[in-house]
Protein backbone atom coordinates (compact mmCIF):
# COMPACT_ATOMS: atom_id res chain seq x y z
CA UNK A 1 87.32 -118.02 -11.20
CA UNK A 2 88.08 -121.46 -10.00
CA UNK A 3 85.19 -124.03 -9.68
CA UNK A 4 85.02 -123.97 -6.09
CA UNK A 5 84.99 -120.03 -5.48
CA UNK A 6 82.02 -120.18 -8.03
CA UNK A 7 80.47 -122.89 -5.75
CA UNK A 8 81.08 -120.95 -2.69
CA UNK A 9 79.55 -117.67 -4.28
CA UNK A 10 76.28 -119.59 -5.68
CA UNK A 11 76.01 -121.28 -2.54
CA UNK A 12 76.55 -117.44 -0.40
CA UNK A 13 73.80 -115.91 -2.66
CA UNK A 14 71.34 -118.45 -2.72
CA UNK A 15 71.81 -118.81 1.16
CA UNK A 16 71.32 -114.51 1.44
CA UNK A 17 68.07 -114.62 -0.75
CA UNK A 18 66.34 -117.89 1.48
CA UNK A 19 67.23 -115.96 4.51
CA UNK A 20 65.63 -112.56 2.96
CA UNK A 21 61.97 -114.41 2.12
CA UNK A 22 59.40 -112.66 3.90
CA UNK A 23 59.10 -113.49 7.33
CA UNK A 24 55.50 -115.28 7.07
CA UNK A 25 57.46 -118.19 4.83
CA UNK A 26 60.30 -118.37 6.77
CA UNK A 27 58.05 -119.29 10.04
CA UNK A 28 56.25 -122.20 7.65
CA UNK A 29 59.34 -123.05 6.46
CA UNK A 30 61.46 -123.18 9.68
CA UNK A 31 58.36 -125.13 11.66
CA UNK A 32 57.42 -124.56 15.62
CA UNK A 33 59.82 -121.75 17.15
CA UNK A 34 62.70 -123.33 18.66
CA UNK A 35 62.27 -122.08 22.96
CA UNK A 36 65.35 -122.98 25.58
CA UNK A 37 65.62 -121.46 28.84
CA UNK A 38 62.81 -119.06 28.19
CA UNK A 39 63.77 -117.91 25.39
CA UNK A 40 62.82 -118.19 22.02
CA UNK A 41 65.31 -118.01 18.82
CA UNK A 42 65.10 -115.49 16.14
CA UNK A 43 62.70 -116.94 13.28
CA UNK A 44 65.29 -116.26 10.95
CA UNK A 45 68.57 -117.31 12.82
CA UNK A 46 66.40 -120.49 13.16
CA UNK A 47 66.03 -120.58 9.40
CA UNK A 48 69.38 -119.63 8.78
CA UNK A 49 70.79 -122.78 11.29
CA UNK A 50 67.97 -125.15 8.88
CA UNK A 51 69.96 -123.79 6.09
CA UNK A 52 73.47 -124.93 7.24
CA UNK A 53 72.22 -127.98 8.44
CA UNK A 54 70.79 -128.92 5.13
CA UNK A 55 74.02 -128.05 3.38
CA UNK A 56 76.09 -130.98 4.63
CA UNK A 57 78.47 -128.21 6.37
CA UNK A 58 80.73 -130.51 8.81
CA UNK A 59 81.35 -129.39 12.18
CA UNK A 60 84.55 -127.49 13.08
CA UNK A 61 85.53 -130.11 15.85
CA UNK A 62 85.50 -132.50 12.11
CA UNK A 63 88.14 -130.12 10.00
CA UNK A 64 91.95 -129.82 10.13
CA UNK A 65 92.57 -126.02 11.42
CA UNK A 66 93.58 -125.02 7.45
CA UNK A 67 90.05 -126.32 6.53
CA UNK A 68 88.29 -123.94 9.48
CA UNK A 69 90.22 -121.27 8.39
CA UNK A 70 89.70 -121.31 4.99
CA UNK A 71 85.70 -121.37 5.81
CA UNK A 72 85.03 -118.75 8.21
CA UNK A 73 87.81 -116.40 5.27
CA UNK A 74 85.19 -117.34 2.62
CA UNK A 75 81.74 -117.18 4.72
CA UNK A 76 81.90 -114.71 6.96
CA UNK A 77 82.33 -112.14 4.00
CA UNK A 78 79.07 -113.47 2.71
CA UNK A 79 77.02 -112.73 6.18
CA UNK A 80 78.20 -109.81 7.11
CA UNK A 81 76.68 -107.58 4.92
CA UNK A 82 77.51 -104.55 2.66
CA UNK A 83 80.83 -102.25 3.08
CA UNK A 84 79.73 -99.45 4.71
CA UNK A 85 81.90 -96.50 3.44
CA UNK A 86 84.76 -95.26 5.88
CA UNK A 87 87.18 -92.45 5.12
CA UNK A 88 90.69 -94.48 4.77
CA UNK A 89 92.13 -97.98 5.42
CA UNK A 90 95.99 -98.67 6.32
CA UNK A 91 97.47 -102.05 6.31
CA UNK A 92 101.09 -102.31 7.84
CA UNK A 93 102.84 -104.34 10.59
CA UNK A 94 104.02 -102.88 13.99
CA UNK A 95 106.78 -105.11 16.47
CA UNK A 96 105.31 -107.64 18.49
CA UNK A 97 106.70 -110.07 21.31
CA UNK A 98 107.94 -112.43 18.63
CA UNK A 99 108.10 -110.46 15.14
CA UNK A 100 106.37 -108.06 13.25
CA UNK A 101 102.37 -107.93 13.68
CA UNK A 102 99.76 -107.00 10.96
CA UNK A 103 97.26 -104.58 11.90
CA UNK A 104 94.30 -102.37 9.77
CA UNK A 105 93.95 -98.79 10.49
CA UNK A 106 90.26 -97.86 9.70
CA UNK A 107 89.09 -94.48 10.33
CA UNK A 108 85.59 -92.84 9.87
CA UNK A 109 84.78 -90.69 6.83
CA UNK A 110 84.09 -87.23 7.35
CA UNK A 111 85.46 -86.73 10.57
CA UNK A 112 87.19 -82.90 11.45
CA UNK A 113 88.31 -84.02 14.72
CA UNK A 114 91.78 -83.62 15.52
CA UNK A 115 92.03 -86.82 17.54
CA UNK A 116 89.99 -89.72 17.31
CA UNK A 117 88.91 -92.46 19.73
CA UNK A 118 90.07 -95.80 18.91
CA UNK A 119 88.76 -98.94 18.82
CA UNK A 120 91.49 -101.64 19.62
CA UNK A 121 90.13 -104.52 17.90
CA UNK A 122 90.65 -108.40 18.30
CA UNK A 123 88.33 -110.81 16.18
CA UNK A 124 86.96 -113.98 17.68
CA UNK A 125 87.51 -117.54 15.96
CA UNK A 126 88.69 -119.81 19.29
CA UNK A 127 92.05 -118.15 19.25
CA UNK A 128 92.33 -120.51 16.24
CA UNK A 129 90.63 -119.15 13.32
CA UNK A 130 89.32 -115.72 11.81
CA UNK A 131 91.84 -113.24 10.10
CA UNK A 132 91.51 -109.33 9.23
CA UNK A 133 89.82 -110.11 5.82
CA UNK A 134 87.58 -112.11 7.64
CA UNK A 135 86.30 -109.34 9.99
CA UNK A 136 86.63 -106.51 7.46
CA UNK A 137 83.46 -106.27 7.27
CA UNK A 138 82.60 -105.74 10.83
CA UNK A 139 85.37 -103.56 11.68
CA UNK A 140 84.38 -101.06 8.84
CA UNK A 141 80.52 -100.99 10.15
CA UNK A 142 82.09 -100.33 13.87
CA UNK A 143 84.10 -98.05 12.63
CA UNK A 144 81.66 -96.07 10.37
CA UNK A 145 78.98 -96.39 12.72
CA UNK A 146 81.08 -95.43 16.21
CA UNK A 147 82.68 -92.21 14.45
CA UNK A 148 85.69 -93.90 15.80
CA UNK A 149 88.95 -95.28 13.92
CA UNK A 150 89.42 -98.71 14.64
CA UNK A 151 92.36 -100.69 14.69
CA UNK A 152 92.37 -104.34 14.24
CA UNK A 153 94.53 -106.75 15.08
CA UNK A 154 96.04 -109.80 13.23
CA UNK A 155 97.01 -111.49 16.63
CA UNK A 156 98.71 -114.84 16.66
CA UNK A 157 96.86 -118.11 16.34
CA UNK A 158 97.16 -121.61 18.08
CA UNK A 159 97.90 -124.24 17.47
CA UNK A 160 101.21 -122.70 15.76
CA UNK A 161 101.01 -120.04 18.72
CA UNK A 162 99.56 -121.70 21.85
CA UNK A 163 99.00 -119.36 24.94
CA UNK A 164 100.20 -116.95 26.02
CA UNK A 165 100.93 -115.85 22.40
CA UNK A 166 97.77 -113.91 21.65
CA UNK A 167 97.61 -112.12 25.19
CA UNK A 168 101.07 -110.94 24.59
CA UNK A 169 100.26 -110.21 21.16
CA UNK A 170 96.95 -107.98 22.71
CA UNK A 171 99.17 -106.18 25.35
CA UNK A 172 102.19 -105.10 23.16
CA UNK A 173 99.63 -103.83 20.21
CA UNK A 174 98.15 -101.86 23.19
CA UNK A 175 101.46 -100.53 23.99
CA UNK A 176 102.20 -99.62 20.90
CA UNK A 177 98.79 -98.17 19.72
CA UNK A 178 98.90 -95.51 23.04
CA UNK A 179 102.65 -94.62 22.29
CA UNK A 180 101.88 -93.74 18.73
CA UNK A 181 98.40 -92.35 19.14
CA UNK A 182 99.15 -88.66 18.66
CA UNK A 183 100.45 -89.46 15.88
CA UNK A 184 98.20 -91.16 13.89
CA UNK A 185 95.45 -89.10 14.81
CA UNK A 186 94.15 -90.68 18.01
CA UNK A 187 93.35 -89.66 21.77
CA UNK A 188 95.30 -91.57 23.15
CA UNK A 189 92.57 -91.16 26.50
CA UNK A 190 90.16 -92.59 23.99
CA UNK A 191 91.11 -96.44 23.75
CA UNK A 192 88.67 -98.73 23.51
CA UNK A 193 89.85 -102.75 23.80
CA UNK A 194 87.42 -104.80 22.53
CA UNK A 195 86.65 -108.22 20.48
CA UNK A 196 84.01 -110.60 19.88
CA UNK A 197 83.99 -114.52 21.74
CA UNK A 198 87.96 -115.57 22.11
CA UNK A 199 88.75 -111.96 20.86
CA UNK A 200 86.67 -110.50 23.86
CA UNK A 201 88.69 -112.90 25.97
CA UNK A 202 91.81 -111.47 24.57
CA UNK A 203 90.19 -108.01 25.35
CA UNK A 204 89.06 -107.88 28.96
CA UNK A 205 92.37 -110.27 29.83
CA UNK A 206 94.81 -107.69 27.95
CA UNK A 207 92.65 -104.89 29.77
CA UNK A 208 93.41 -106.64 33.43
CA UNK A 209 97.38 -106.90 32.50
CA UNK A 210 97.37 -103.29 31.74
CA UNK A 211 95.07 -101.67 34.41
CA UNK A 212 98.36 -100.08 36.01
CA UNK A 213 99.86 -98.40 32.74
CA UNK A 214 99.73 -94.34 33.04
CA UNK A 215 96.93 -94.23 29.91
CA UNK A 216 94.92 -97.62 30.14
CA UNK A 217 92.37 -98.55 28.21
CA UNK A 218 88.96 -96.56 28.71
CA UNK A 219 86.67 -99.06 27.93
CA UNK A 220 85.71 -102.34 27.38
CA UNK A 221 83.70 -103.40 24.21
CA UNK A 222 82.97 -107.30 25.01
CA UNK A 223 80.82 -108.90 22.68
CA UNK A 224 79.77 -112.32 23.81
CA UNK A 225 83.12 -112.92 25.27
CA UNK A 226 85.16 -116.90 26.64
CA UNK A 227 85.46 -116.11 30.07
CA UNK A 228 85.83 -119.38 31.75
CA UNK A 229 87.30 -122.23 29.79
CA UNK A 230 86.49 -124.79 32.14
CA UNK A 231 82.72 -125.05 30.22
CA UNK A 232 80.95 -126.27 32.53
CA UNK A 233 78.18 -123.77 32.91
CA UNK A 234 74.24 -124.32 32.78
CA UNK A 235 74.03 -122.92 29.21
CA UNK A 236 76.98 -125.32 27.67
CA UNK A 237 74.64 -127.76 28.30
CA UNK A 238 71.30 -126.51 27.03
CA UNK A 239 72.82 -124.46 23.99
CA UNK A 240 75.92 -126.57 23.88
CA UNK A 241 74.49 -128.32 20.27
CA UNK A 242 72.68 -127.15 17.37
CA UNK A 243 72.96 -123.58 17.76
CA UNK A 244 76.38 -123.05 15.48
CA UNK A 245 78.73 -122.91 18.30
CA UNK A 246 78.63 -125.91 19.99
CA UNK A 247 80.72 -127.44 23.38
CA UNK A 248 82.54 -129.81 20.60
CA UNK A 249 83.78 -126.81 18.60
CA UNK A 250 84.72 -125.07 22.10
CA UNK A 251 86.22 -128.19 22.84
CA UNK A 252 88.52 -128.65 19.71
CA UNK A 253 89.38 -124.48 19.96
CA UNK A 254 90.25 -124.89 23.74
CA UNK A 255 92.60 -128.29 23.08
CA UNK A 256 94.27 -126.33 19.82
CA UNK A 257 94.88 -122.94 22.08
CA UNK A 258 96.48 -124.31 25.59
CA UNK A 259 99.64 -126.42 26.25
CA UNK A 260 97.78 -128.28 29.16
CA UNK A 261 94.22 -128.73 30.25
CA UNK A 262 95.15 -126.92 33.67
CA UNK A 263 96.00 -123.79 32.43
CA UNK A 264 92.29 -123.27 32.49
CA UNK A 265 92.53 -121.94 35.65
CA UNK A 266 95.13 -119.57 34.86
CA UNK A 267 92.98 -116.12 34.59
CA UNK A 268 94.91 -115.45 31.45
CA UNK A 269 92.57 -117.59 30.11
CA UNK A 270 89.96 -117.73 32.19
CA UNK A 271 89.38 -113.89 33.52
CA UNK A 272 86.17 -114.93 35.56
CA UNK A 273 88.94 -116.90 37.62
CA UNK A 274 90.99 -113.68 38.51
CA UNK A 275 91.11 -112.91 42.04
CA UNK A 276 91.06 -109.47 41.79
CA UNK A 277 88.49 -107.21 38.98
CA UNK A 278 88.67 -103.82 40.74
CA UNK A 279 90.23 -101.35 38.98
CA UNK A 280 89.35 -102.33 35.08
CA UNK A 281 87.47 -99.85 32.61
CA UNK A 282 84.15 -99.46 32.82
CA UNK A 283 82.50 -102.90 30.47
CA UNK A 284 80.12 -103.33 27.81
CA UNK A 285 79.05 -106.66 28.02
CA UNK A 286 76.77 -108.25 25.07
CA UNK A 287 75.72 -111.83 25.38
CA UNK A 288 73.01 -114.08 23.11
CA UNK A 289 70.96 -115.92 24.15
CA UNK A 290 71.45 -119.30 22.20
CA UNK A 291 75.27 -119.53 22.91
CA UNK A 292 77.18 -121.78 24.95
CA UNK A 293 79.20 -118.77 26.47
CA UNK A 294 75.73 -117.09 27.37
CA UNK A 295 76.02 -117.78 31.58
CA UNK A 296 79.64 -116.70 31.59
CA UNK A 297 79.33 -113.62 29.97
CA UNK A 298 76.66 -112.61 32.13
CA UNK A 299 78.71 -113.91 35.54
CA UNK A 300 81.82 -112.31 34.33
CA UNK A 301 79.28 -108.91 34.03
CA UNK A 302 78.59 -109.83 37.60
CA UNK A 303 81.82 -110.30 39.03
CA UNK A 304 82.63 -106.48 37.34
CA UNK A 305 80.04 -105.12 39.11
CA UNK A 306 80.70 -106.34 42.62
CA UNK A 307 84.20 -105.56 41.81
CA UNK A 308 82.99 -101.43 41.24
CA UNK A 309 83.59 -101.77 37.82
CA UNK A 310 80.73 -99.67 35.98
CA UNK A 311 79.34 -102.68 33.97
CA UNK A 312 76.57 -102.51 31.22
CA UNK A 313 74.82 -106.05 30.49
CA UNK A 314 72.27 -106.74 27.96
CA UNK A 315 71.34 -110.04 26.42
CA UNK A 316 70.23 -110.13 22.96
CA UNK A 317 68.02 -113.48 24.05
CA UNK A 318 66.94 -114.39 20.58
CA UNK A 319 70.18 -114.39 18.95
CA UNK A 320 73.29 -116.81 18.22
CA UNK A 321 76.73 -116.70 18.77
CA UNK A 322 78.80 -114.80 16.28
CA UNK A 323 76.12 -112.27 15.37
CA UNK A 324 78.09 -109.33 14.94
CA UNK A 325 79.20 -110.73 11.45
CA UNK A 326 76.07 -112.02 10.47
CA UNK A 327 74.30 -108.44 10.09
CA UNK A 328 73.84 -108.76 6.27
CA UNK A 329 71.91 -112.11 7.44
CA UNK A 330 69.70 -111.83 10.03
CA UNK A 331 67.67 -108.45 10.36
CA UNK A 332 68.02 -108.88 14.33
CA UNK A 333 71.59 -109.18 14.47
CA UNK A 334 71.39 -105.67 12.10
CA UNK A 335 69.54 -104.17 15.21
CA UNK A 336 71.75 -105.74 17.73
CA UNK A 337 75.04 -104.02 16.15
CA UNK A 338 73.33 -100.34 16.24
CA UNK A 339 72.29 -101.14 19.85
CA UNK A 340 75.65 -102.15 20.67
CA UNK A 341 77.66 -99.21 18.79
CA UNK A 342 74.84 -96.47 20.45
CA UNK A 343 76.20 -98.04 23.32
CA UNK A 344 79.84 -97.84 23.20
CA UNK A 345 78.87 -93.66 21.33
CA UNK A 346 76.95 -92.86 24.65
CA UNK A 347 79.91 -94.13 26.85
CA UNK A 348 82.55 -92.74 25.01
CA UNK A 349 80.32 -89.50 25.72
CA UNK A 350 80.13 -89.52 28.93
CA UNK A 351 84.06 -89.71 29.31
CA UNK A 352 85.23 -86.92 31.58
CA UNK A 353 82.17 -85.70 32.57
C-alpha cells in the first residue's frame, strides 16, 4: 500500500476511535456547547469539526477540483460506517444526453416481491465532487434499510460539465429507469427521486421537468437539498463558517457548476425560484440545523405546501451538513438516517391508499 493510503487509513481510524470516546470526555474535550439560532450542535459533530480543524485539512474553496475529489473518494468511506448487507449490486452504463452513463443497481436482500420500489439516487458534492464509490456506503444502508432497490447515479460533473449537464443527466436516467422497470424487477409506480445537498437539487428540479410524464416520480426523498443559489439567506450567514460546509465552499461549487452568475435565477438551478410547484410528488424534506442551506430547505418545504404539494419537514437541529454519510461517525446522524428511511417506508405505504 502506498505511503499516503497508509496515512489516510491511520489518520480514518484514529479519527473513528476519538469520535467513539465516551460522551462525558468528548464534552471536556470539545469545551462549552457550540449554540446558533437556538440551537445547539451535536457534542460529537462538535468534536468531530475540532478534529478536522486540528488536522490542517484545507478548505475546498483552497483545492483544485482533482484534489476535492480525490478527498471526499477517500473520506467519506471512512464516515460512513459499516456495509450493511444487501442482496445484489450491478454496475453498468445506460445512454445519456451526451454518452453512456454509469449507474449501480442495489437491491435489498431477502426480498420475495415481484416488483420493487426504487430509489432513483443522485449524490451531493456541489455538482462538482462525490462519485458512486463515494456514496456506496449510503446507498447500500438506504437500500437495505428502505426494502427498496436503489439506483444510483454517476451524473455528470462541472466544471467539465457545467449546467444543464447534470439535470439532463437526472431526467434521461429517469426516463430510462421507468421504461426498463419491469424488467429489472421494479414498479415502475414506485419511483422515488431523491439525493442529498446538490444531488437533492438535481432531484426535486428533475422531478418538476417530469411532473407531466404518464408514470412520474412518486416521491421526493430531499435530504438537505441547494434550492436557491443566490445564498443569501439568514442561515448562510450565521452557519456560513466553521460548520464543514461553508458560503466559500458554496461559493467555489456554484462558480465551477454555472456558465454565468445569472443563471441563478433560472429554476433549473434554483427550484425555490420556479413559478409554478403544484403538481410535484408528495416531498420529504430533511434539513440540519448547522448548514448554510438550512433556511432554504425549509422555504422550499414551504413553497410545496402552499403549492398542495403533501410536504413532510423535519429539522434535525443539532446536526451538520452531509450527515447522511457520516452515520459510522456521529451516533445522531445514525438516528437521523433510520428517521429518515421510516419516513420514506411509511410513505411508500401509504401509496394508493
Amino acid at each position: 500500500m502506498p505511503v499516503k493510503e497508509i496515512a489516510r487509513e491511520l489518520q480514518g481510524k484514529a479519527a473513528n476511535l476519538a469520535l467513539r470516546m465516551p460522551i462525558a470526555w468528548v464534552n471536556i474535550l470539545a469545551g462549552p456547547p457550540v449554540t446558533v439560532d437556538g440551537r445547539t450542535l451535536d457534542g460529537r459533530a462538535q468534536w468531530f469539526l475540532q478534529l478536522l480543524a486540528r488536522s490542517g485539512r484545507r478548505p475546498v474553496e483552497s483545492k483544485s477540483v482533482a484534489e476535492a475529489r480525490a478527498e471526499i473518494d477517500a473520506f467519506l468511506p471512512l464516515l460512513s460506517g459499516k456495509p450493511l448487507p444487501v442482496g445484489e449490486i450491478i454496475d453498468r452504463t445506460i445512454e445519456g444526453p451526451a454518452g453512456r452513463l454509469r449507474i449501480r443497481l442495489y437491491r435489498p436482500a431477502g426480498s420475495v416481491a415481484r416488483l420493487l420500489p426504487t430509489i432513483l439516487y443522485f449524490h451531493g458534492g456541489g455538482w462538482t465532487i462525490g462519485s458512486l464509490e463515494a456514496y456506496d456506503l449510503p446507498c447500500r444502508f438506504f437500500s437495505a434499510r428502505t426494502g427498496c432497490a436503489l439506483v444510483a447515479v454517476d451524473y455528470r460533473l462541472a466544471p467539465e460539465h457545467k449546467f444543464p449537464a447534470a439535470i439532463d443527466d437526472a431526467v434521461a436516467a429517469y426516463r430510462w429507469l421507468a421504461a426498463e422497470a419491469i424488467g429489472l424487477g421494479i414498479d415502475p409506480a414506485r419511483i422515488v427521486i431523491a439525493g442529498d445537498s446538490a444531488g437533492g437539487n438535481i432531484a426535486t428540479v428533475a422531478a418538476r421537468l417530469l411532473r407531466e410524464e404518464a408514470r412520474p416520480p412518486c416521491l421526493q426523498w430531499l435530504l438537505y437539498p441547494v434550492t436557491d443559489l443566490g445564498m443569501d439567506s439568514p442561515s448562510y450567514t450565521s452557519c456560513g463558517k466553521g460548520f464543514l460546509l461553508t458560503r466559500a465552499g458554496m461559493e467555489w461549487a456554484r462558480g465551477h457548476y454555472l456558465n454565468d452568475p445569472s443563471e441563478s435565477d433560472d429554476p433549473r438551478v434554483s427550484p425555490l425560484r420556479a413559478n409554478d410547484l403544484a403538481g410535484l410528488p408528495p416531498a420529504l424534506v430533511y434539513t440540519a440545523g448547522f448548514d448554510p442551506l438550512r433556511d432554504e430547505g425549509h422555504a422550499y418545504a414551504d413553497r410545496l405546501s402552499a403549492a398542495g404539494v403533501k410536504t413532510i419537514h423535519r429539522e434535525f437541529e443539532s446536526l451538520i451538513h452531509g450527515f447522511a454519510g457520516m452515520r459510522g461517525a456521529l451516533q445522531a446522524a445514525a438516528r437521523a438516517m433510520d428517521d429518515m428511511v421510516a419516513g420514506l417506508r411509511h410513505e411508500l405505504a401509504q401509496l394508493g391508499r
